[in-house]
Protein backbone atom coordinates (compact mmCIF):
# COMPACT_ATOMS: atom_id res chain seq x y z
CA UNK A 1 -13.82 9.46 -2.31
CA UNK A 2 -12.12 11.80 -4.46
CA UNK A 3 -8.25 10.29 -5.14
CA UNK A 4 -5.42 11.74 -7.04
CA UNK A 5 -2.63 9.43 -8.31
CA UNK A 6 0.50 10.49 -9.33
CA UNK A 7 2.02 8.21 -11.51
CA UNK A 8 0.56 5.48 -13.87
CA UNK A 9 2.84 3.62 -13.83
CA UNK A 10 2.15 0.03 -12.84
CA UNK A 11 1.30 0.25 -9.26
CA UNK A 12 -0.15 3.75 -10.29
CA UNK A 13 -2.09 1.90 -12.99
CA UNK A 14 -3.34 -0.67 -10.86
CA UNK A 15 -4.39 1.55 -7.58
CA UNK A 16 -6.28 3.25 -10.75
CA UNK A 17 -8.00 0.31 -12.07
CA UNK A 18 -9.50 -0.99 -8.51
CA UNK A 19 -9.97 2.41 -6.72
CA UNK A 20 -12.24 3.34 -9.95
CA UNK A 21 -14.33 -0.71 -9.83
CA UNK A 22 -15.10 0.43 -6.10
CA UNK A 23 -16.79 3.69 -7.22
CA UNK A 24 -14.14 5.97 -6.40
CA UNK A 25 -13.70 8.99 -8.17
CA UNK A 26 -9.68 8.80 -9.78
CA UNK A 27 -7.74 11.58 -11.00
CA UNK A 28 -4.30 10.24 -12.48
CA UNK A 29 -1.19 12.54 -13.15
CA UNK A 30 1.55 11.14 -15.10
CA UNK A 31 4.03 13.13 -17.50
CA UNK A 32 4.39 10.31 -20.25
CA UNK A 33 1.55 10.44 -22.57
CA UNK A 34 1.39 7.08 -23.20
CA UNK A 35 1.60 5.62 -19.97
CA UNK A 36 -1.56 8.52 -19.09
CA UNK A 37 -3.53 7.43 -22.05
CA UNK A 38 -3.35 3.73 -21.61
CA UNK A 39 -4.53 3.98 -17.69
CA UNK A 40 -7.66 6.12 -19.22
CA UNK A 41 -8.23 2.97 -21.61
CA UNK A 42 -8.19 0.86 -18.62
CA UNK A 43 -10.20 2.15 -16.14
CA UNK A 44 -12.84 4.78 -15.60
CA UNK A 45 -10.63 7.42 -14.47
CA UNK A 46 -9.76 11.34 -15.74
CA UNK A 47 -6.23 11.31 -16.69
CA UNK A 48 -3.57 14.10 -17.23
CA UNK A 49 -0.74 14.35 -18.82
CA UNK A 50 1.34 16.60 -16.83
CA UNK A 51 4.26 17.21 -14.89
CA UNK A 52 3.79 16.73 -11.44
CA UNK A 53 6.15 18.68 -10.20
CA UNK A 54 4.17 22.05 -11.90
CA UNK A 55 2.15 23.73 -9.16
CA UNK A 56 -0.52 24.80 -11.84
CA UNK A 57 -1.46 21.35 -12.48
CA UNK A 58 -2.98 21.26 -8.89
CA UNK A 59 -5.28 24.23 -9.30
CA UNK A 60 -6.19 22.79 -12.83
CA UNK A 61 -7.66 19.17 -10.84
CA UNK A 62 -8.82 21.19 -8.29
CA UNK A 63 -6.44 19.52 -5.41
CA UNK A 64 -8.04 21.28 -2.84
CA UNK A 65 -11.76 18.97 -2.82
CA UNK A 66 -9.25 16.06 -2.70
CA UNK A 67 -9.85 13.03 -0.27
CA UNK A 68 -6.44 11.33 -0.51
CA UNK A 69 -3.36 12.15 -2.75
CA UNK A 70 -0.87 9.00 -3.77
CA UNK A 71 2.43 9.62 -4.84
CA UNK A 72 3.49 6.90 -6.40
CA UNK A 73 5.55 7.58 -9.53
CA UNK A 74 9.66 6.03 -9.72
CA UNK A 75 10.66 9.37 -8.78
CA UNK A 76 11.49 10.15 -4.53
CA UNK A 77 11.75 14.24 -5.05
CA UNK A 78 8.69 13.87 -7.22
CA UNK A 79 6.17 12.44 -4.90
CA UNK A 80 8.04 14.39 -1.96
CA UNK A 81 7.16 17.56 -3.83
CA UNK A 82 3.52 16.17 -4.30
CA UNK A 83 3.34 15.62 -0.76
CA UNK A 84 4.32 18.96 0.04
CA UNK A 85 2.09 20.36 -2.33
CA UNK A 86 -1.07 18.08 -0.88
CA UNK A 87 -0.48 19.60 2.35
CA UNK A 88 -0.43 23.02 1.30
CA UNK A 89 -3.77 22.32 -0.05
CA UNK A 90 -4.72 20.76 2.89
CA UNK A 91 -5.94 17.60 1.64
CA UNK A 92 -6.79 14.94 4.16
CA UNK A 93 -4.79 11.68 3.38
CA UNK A 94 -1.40 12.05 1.43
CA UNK A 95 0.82 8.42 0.86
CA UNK A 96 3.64 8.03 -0.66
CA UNK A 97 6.22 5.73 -2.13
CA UNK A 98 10.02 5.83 -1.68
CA UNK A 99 13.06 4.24 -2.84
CA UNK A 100 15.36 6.08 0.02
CA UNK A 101 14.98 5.39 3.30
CA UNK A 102 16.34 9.07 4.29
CA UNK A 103 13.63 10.55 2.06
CA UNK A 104 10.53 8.95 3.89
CA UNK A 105 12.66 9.77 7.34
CA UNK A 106 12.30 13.19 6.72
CA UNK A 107 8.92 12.97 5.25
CA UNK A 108 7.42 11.08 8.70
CA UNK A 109 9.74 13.32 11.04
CA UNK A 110 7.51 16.56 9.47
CA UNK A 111 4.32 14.97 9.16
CA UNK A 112 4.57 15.18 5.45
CA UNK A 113 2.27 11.99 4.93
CA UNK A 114 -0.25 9.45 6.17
CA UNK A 115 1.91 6.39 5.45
CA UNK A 116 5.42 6.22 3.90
CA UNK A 117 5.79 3.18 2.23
CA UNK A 118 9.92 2.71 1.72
CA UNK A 119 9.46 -0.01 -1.36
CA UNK A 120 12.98 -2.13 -1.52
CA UNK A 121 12.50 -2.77 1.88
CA UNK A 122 9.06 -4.10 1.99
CA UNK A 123 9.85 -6.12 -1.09
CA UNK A 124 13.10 -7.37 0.67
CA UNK A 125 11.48 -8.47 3.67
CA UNK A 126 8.77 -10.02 2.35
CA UNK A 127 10.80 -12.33 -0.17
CA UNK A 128 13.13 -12.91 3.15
CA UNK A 129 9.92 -14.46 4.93
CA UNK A 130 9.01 -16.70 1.97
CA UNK A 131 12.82 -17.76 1.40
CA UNK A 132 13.48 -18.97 5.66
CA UNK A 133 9.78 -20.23 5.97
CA UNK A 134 8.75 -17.75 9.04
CA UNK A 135 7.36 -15.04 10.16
CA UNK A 136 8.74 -11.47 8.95
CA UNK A 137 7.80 -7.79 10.00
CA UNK A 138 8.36 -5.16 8.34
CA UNK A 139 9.20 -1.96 9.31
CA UNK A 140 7.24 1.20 7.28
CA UNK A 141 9.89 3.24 7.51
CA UNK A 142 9.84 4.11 10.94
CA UNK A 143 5.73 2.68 10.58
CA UNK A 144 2.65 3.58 9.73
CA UNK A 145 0.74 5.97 11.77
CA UNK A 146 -1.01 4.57 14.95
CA UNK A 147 1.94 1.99 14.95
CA UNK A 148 1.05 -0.34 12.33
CA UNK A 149 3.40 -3.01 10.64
CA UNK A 150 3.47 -5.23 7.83
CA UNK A 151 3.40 -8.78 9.08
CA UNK A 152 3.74 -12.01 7.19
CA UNK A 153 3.50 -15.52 8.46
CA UNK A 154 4.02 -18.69 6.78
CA UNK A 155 1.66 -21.62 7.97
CA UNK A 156 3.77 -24.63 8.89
CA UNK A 157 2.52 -28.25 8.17
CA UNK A 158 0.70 -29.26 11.71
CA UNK A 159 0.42 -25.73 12.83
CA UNK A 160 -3.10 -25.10 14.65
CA UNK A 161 -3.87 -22.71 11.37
CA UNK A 162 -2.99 -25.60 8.91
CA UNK A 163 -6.76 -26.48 7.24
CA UNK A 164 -8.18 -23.91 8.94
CA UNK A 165 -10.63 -20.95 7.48
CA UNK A 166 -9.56 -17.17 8.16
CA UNK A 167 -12.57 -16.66 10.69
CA UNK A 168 -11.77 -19.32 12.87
CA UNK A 169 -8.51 -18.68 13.49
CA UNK A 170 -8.87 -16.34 16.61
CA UNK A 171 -6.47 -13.65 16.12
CA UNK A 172 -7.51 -10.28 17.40
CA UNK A 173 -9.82 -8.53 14.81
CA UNK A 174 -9.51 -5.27 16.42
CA UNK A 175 -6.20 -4.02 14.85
CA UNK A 176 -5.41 -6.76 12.19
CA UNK A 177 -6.07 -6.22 8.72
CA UNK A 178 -5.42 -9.54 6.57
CA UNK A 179 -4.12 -7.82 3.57
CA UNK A 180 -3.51 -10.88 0.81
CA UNK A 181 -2.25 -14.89 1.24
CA UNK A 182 0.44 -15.96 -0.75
CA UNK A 183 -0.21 -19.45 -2.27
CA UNK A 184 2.83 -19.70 -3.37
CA UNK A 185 2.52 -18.68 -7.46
CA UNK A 186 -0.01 -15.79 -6.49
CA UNK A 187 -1.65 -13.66 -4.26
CA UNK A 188 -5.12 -14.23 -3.28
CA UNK A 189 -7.70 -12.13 -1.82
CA UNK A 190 -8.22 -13.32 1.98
CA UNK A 191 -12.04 -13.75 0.83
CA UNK A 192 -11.05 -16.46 -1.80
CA UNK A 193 -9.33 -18.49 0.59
CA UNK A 194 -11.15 -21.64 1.36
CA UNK A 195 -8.62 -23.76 3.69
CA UNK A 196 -5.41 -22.58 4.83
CA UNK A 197 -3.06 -24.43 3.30
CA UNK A 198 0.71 -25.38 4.91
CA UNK A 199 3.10 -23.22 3.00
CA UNK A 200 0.70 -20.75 2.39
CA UNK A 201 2.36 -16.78 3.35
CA UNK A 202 -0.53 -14.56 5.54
CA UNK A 203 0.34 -11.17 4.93
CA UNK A 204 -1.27 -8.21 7.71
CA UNK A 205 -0.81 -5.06 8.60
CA UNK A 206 -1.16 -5.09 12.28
CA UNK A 207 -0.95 -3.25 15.53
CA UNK A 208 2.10 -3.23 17.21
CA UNK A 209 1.40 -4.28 20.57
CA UNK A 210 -0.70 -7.31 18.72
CA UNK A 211 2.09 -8.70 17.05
CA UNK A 212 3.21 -11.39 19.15
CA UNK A 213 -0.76 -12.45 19.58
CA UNK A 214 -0.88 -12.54 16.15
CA UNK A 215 1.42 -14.64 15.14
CA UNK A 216 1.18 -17.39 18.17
CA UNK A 217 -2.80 -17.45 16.60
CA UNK A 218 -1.01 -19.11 13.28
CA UNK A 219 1.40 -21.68 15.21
């Protein structure tokens, strides 16, 4: 796929880094010269330093043969103004970051975006299920589209999950996408996981009306 970033910072940087190790084709737009150089150092990817909020800069990348456009720079009117401008071109797949839960209300009410992702809230609520030990969802900001959520679970000592691997553990596969597990210092990639481990955090983006099965699959 084709991908345009905007912003390298460090989420920007790292999206970068892995999108380009899978083969993708990266295109990063960031204003400060230094943070667009050292992403170019880092990864295989063609970096520009450019204001993102300059229409020109679009033609220049050629926005247009775009697969997906991320907008993920510190800056709400910035990546709602590269939203807008994605759409214009008519790229396929446009997600974005927020800080304002207002902003990405207005972005998902005009169907400015694939996924809004509203960021102090799905830090908040994740730390919130790691402090009180349970289960949290968390709400996209109103969701992601098809009615997705962000679900984390923590396995509890004697829980049917406890010692278990991922792929016996029958949750439904059909709309559940085990995103990372939280060991408690780090996240690990649901592939590294050996055992499940009691205190360990599942983290999922899953289908609404799979929620409840979900979880009761970890008790």
């Amino acid at each position: 796929m084709r991908i345009v970033i905007i912003g390298a910072g460090k989420l920007g940087s790292i999206l970068a880094r892995e999108l380009s190790e899978k083969g993708h084709e990266v295109i990063v737009i960031d204003v400060d010269e230094q943070k667009a150089k050292q992403v170019a150092e880092e990864a295989d990817v063609a970096a520009y330093v450019r204001d993102a909020t300059d229409p020109a800069v679009y033609d220049e990348i050629g926005l247009q043969t775009a697969d997906v456009l991320v907008a993920v720079t510190g800056k709400d009117e910035v990546n709602l103004f590269a939203a807008l401008i994605a759409r214009e071109y008519g790229v396929p797949r446009v997600i974005a970051k927020v800080r304002d839960s207002k902003v990405a209300q207005i972005m998902n009410r005009v169907g400015l975006t694939e996924s809004v992702i509203v960021e102090p809230q799905v830090t908040a609520s994740l730390i919130k299920g790691i402090i009180e030990g349970k289960y949290s969802v968390v709400e996209l900001v109103p969701a992601f589209i098809g009615g997705f959520k962000l679900v984390t679970i923590t396995v509890t000592e004697g829980s049917s999950a406890e010692g278990q691997l991922l792929e016996e553990i029958k949750y439904p596969r059909e709309g559940v996408k085990i995103l990372a597990i939280y060991d408690g210092e780090q996240f690990l990639d649901p592939a590294e996981v050996v055992r499940l481990q009691a205190g360990y955090q599942v983290i999922a983006l899953v289908r609404e009306d799979l929620i409840d099965e979900f979880l009761e699959s970890f008790r």
